[in-house]
PDB file of N, CA and C in Angstrom:
ATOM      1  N   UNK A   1     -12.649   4.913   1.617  1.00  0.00           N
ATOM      2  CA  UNK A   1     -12.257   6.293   1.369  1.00  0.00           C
ATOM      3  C   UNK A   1     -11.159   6.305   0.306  1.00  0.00           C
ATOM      4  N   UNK A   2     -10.626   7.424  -0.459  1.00  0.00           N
ATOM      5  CA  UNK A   2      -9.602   7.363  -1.041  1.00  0.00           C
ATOM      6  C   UNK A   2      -8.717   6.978  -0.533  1.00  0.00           C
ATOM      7  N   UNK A   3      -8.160   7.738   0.663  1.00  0.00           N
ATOM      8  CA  UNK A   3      -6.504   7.434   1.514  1.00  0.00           C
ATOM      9  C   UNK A   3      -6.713   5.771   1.064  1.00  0.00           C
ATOM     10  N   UNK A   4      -7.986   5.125   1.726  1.00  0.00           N
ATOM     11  CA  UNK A   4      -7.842   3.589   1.722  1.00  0.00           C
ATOM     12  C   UNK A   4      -7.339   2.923   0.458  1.00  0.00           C
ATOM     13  N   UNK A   5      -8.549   3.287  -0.503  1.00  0.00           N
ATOM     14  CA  UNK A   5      -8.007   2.475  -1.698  1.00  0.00           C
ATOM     15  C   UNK A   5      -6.584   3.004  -2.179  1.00  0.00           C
ATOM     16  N   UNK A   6      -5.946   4.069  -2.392  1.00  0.00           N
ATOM     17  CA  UNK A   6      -4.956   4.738  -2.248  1.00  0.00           C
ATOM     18  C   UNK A   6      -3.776   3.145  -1.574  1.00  0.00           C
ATOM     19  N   UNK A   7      -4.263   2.418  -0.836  1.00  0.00           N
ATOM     20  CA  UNK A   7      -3.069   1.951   0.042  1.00  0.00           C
ATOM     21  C   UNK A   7      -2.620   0.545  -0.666  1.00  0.00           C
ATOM     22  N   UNK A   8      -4.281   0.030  -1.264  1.00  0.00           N
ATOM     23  CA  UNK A   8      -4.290  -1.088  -1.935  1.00  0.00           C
ATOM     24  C   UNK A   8      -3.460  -1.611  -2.576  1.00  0.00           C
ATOM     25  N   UNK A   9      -2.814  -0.907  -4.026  1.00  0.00           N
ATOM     26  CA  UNK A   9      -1.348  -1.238  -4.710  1.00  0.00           C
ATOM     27  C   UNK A   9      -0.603  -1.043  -3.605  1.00  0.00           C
ATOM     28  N   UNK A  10      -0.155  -0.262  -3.069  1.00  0.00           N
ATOM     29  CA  UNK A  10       1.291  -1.112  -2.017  1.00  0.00           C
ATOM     30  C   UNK A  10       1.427  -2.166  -1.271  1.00  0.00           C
ATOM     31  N   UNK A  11      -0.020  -2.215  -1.065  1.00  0.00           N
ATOM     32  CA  UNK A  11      -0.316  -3.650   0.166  1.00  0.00           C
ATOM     33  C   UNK A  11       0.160  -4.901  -0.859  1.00  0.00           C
ATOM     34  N   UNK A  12      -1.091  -4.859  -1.876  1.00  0.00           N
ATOM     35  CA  UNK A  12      -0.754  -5.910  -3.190  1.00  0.00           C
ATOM     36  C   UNK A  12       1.116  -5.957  -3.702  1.00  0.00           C
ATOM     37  N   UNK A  13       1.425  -4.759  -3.830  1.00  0.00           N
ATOM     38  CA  UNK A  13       2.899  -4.981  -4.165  1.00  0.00           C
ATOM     39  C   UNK A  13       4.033  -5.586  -2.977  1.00  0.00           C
ATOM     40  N   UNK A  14       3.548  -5.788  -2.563  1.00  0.00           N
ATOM     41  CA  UNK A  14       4.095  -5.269  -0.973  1.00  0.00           C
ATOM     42  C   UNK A  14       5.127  -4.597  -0.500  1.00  0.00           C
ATOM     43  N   UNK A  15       5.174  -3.287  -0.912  1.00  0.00           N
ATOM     44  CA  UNK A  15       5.315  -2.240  -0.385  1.00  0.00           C
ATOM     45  C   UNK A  15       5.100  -1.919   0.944  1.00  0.00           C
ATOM     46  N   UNK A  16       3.824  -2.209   1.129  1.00  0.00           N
ATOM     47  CA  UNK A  16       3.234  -1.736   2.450  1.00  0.00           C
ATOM     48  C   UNK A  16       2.629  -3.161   3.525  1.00  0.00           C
ATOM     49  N   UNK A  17       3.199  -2.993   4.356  1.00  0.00           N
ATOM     50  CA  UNK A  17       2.472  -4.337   5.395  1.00  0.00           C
ATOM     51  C   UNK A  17       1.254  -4.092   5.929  1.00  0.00           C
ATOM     52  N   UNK A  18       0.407  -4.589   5.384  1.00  0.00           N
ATOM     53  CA  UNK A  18      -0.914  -4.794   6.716  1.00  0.00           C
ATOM     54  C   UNK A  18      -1.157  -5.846   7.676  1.00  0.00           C
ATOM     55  N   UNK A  19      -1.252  -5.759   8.856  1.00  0.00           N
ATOM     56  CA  UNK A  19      -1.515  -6.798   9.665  1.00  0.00           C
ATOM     57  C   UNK A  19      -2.707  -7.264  10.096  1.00  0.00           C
ATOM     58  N   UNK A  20      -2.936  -8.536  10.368  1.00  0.00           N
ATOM     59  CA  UNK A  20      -4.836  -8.652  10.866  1.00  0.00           C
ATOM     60  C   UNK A  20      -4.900  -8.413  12.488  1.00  0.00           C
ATOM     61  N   UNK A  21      -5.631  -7.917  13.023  1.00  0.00           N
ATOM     62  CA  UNK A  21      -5.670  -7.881  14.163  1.00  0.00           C
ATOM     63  C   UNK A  21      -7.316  -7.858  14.420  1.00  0.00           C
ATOM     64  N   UNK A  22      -7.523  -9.474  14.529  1.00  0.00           N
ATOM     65  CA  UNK A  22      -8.759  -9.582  14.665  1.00  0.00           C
ATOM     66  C   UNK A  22      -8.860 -10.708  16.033  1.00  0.00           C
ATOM     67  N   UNK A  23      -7.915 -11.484  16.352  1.00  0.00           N
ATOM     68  CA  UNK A  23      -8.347 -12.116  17.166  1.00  0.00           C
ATOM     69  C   UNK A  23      -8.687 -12.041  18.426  1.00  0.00           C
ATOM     70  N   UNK A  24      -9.333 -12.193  19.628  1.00  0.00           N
ATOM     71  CA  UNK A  24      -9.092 -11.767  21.192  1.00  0.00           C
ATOM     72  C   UNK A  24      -8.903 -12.834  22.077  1.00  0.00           C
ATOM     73  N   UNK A  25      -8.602 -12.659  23.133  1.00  0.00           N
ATOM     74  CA  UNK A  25      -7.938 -13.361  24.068  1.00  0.00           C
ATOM     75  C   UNK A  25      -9.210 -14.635  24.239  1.00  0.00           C
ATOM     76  N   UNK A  26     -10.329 -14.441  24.837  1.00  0.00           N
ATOM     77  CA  UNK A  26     -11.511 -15.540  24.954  1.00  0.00           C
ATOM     78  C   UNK A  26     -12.198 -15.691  23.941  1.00  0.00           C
ATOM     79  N   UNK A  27     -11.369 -15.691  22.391  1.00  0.00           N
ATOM     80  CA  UNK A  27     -12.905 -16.059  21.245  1.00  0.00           C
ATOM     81  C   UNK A  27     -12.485 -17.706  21.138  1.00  0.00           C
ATOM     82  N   UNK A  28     -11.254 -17.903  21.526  1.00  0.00           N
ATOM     83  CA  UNK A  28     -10.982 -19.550  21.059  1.00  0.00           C
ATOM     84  C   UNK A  28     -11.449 -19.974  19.570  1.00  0.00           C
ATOM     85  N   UNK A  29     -10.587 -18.923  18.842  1.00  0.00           N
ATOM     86  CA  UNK A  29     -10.906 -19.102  17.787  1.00  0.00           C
ATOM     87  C   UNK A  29     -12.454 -19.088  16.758  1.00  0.00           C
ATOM     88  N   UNK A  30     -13.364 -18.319  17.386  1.00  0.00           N
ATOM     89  CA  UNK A  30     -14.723 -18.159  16.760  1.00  0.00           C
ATOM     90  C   UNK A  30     -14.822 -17.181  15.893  1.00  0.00           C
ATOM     91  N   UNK A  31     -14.935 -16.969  14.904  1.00  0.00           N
ATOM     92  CA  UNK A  31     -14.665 -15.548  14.142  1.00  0.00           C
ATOM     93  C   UNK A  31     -15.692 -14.708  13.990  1.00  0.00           C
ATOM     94  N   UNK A  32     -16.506 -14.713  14.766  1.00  0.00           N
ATOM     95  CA  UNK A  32     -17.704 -14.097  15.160  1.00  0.00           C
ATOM     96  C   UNK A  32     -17.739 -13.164  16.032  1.00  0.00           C
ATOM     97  N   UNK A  33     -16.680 -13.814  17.134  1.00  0.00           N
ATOM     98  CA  UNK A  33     -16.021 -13.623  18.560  1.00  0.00           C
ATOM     99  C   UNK A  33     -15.638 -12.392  18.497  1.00  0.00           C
ATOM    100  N   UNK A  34     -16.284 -10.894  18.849  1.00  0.00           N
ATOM    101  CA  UNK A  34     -15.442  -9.836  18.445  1.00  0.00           C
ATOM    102  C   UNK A  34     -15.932  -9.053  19.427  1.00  0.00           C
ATOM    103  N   UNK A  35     -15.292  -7.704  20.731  1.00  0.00           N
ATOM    104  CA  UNK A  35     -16.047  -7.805  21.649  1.00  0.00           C
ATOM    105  C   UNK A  35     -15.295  -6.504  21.600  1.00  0.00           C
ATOM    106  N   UNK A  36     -14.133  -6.120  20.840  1.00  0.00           N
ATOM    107  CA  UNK A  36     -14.076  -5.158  20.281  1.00  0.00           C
ATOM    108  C   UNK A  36     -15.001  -3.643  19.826  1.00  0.00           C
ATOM    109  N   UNK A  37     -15.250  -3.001  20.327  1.00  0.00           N
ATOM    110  CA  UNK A  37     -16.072  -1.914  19.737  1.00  0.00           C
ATOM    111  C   UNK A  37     -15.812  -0.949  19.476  1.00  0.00           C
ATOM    112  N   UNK A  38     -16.486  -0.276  17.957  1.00  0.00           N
ATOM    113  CA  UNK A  38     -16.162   1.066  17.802  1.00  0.00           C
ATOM    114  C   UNK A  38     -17.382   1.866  17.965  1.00  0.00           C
ATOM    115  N   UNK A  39     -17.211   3.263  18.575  1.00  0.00           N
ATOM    116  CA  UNK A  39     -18.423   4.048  18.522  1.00  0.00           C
ATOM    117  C   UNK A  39     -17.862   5.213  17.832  1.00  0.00           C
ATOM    118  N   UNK A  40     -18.927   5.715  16.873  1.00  0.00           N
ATOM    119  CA  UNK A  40     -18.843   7.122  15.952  1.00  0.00           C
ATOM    120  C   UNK A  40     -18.646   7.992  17.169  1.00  0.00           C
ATOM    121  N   UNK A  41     -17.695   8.835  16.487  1.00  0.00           N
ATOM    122  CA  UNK A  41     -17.659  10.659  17.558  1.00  0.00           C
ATOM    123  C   UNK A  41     -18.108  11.214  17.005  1.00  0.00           C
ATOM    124  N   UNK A  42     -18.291  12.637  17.542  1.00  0.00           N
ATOM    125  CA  UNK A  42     -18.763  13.782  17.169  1.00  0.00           C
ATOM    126  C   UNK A  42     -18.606  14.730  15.391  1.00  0.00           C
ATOM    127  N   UNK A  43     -17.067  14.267  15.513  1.00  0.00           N
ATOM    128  CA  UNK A  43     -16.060  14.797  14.187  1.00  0.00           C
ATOM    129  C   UNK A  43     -16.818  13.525  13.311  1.00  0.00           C
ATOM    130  N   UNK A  44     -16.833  12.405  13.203  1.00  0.00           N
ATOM    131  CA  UNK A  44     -17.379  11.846  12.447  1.00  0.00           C
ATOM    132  C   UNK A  44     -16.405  10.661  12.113  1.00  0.00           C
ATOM    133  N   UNK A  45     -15.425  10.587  13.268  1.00  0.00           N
ATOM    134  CA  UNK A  45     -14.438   9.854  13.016  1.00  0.00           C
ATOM    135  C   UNK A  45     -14.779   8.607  14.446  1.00  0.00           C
ATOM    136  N   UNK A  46     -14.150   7.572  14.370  1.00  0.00           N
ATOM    137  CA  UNK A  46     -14.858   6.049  15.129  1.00  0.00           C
ATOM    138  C   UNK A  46     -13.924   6.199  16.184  1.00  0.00           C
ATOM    139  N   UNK A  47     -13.811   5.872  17.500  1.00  0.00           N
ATOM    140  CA  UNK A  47     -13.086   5.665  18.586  1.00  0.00           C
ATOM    141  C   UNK A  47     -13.149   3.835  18.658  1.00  0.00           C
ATOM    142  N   UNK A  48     -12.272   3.376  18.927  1.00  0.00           N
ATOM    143  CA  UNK A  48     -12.026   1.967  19.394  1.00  0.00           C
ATOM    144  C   UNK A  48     -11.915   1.400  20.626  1.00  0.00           C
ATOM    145  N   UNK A  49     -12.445   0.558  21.216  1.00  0.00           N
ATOM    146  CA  UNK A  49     -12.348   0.725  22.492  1.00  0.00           C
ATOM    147  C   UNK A  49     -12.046  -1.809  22.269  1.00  0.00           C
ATOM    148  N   UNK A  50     -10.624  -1.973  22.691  1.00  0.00           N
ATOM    149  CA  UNK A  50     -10.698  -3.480  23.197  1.00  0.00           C
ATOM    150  C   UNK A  50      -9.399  -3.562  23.237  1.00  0.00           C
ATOM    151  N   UNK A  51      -9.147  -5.024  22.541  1.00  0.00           N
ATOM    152  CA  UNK A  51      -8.010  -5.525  23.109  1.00  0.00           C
ATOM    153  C   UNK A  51      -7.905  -6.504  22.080  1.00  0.00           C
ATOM    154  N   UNK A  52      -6.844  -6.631  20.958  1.00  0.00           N
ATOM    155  CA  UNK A  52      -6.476  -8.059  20.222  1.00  0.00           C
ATOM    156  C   UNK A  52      -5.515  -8.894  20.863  1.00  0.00           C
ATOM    157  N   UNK A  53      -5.754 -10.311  20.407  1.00  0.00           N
ATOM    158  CA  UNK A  53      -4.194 -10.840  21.329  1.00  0.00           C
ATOM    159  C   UNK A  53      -3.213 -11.524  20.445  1.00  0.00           C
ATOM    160  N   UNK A  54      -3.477 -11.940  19.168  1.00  0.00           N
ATOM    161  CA  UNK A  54      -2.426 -12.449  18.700  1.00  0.00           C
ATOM    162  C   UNK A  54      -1.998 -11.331  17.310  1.00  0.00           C
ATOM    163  N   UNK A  55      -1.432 -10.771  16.877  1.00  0.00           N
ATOM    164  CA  UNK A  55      -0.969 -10.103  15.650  1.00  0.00           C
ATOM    165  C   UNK A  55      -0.063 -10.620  14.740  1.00  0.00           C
ATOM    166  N   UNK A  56      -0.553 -11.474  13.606  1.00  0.00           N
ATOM    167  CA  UNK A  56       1.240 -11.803  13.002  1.00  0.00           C
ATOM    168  C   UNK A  56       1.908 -10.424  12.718  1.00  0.00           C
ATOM    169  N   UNK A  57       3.152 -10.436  12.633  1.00  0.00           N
ATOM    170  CA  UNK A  57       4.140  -8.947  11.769  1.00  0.00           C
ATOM    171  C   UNK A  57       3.776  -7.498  12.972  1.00  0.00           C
ATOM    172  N   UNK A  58       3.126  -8.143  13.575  1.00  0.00           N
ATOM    173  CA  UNK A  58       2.495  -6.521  14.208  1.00  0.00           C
ATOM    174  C   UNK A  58       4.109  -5.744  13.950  1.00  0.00           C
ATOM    175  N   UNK A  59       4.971  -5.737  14.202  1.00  0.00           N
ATOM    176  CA  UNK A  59       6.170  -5.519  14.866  1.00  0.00           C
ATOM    177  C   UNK A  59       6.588  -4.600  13.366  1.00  0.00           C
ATOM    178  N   UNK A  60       6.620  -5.525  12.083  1.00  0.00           N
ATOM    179  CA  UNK A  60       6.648  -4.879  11.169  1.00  0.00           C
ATOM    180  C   UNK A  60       5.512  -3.981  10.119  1.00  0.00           C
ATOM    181  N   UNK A  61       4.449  -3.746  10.489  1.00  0.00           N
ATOM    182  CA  UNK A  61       3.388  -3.717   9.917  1.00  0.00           C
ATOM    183  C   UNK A  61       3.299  -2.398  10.210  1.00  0.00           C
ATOM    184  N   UNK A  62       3.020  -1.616   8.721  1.00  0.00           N
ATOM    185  CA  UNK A  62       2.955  -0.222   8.238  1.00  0.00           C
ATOM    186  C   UNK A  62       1.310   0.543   8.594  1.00  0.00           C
ATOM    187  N   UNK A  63       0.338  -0.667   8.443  1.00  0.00           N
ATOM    188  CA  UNK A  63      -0.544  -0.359   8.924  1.00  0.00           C
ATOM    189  C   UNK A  63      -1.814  -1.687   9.804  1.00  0.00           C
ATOM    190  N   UNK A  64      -2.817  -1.573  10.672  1.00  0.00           N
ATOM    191  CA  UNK A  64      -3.599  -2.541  11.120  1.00  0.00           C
ATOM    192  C   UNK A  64      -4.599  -2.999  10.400  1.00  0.00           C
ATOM    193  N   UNK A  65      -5.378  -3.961  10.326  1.00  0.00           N
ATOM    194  CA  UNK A  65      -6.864  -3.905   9.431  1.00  0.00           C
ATOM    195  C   UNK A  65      -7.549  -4.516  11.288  1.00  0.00           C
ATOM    196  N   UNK A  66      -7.918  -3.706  11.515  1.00  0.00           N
ATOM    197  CA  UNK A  66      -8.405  -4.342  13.039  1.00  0.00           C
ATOM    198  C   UNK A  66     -10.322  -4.011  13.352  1.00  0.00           C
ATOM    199  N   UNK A  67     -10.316  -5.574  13.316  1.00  0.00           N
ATOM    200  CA  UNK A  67     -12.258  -5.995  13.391  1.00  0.00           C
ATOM    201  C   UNK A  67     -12.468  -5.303  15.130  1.00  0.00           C
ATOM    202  N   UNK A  68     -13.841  -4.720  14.520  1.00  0.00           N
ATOM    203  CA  UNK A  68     -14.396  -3.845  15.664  1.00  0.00           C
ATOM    204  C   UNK A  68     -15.898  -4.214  15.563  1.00  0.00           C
ATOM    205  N   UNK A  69     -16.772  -4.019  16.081  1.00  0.00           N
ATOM    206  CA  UNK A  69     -18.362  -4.778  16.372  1.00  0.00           C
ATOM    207  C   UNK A  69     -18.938  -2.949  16.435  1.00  0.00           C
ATOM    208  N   UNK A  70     -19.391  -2.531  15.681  1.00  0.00           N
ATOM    209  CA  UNK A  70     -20.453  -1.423  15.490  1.00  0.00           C
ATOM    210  C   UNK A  70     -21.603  -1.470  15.804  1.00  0.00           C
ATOM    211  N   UNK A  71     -22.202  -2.731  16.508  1.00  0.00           N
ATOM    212  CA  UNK A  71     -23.493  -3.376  16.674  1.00  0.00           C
ATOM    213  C   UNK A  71     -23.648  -4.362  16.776  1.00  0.00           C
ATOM    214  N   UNK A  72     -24.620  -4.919  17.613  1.00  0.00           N
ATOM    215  CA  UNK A  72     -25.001  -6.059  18.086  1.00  0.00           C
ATOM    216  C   UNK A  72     -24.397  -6.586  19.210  1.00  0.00           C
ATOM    217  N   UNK A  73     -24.556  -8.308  19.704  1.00  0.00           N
ATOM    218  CA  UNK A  73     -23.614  -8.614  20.744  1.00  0.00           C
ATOM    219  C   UNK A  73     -22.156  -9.123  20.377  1.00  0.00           C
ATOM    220  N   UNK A  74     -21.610  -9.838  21.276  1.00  0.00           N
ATOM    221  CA  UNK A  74     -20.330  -9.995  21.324  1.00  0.00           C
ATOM    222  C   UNK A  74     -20.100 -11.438  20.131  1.00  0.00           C
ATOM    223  N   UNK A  75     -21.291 -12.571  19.786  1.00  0.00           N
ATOM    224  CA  UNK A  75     -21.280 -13.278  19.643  1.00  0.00           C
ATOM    225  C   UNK A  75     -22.167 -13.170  17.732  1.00  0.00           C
ATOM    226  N   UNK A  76     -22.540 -12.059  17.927  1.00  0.00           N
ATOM    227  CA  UNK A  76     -23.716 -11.754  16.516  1.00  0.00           C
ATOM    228  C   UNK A  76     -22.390 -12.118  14.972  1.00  0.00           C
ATOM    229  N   UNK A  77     -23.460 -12.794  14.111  1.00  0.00           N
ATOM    230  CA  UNK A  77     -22.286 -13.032  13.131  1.00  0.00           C
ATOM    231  C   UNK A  77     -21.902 -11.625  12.375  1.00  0.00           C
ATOM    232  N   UNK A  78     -23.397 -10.595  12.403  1.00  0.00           N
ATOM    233  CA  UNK A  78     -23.668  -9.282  12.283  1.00  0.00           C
ATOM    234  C   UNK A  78     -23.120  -7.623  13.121  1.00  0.00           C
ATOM    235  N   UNK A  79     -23.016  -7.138  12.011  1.00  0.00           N
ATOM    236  CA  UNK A  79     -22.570  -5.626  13.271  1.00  0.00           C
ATOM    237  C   UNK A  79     -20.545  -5.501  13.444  1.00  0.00           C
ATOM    238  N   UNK A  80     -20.315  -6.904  12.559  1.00  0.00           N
ATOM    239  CA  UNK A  80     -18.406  -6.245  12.740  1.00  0.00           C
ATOM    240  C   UNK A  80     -18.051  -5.142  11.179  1.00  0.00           C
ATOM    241  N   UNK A  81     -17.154  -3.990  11.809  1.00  0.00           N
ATOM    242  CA  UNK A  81     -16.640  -3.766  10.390  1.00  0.00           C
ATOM    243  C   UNK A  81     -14.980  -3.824  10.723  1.00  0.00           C
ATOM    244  N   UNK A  82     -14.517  -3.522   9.701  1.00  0.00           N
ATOM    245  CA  UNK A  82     -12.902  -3.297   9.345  1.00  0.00           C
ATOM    246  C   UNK A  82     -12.297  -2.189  10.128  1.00  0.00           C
ATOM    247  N   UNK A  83     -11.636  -1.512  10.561  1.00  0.00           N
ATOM    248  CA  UNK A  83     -10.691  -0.557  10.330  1.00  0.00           C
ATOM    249  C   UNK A  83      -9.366  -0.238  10.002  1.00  0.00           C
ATOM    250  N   UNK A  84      -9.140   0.835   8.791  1.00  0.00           N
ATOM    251  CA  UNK A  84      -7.777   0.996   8.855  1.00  0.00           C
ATOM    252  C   UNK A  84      -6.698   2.003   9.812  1.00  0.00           C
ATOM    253  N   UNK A  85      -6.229   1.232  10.691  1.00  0.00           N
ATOM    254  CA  UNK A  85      -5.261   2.253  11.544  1.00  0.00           C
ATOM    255  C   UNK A  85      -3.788   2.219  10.977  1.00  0.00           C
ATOM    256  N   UNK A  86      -3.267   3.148  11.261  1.00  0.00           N
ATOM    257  CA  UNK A  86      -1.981   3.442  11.196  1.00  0.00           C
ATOM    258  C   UNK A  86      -0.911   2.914  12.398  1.00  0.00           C
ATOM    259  N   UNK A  87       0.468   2.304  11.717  1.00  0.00           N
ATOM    260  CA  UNK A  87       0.434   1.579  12.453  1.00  0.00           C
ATOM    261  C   UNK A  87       1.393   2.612  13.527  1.00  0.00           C
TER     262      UNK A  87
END
């Protein structure tokens, strides 16, 4: 979206912190491992529904980039996307 690319130069400058928040408590490190899910609403906007467990910076971080599974199973290398949350 705009807002997004919009965020890009500050992230790059660093201006702005993004944090990864992709890992979960039982992937033991698989990056596939995502059990995380988002489902589309009504408005057209995604609801999130899990749990990450490790965050570097979370603490300082302006905004999240946090992996969510739109499809498939928990284990599919297929079906994760991005999201940007606010932090």
């Amino acid at each position: 979206t705009p807002a997004q690319k919009a965020l890009l130069e500050p992230i790059i400058a660093g201006q702005t912190l993004a944090a990864l928040a992709h890992e979960e408590a039982d992937s033991h490190y698989a990056p596939t491992h995502v059990a995380t899910r988002a489902t589309q609403a009504a408005d057209g906007g995604w609801r999130l529904q899990g749990h990450k467990a490790v965050v570097l910076h979370a603490e300082a971080a302006d905004v999240f980039l946090v992996s969510a599974r739109i499809s498939g199973e928990t284990d599919d290398p297929d079906g994760i996307s991005l999201f940007l949350i606010p932090a």
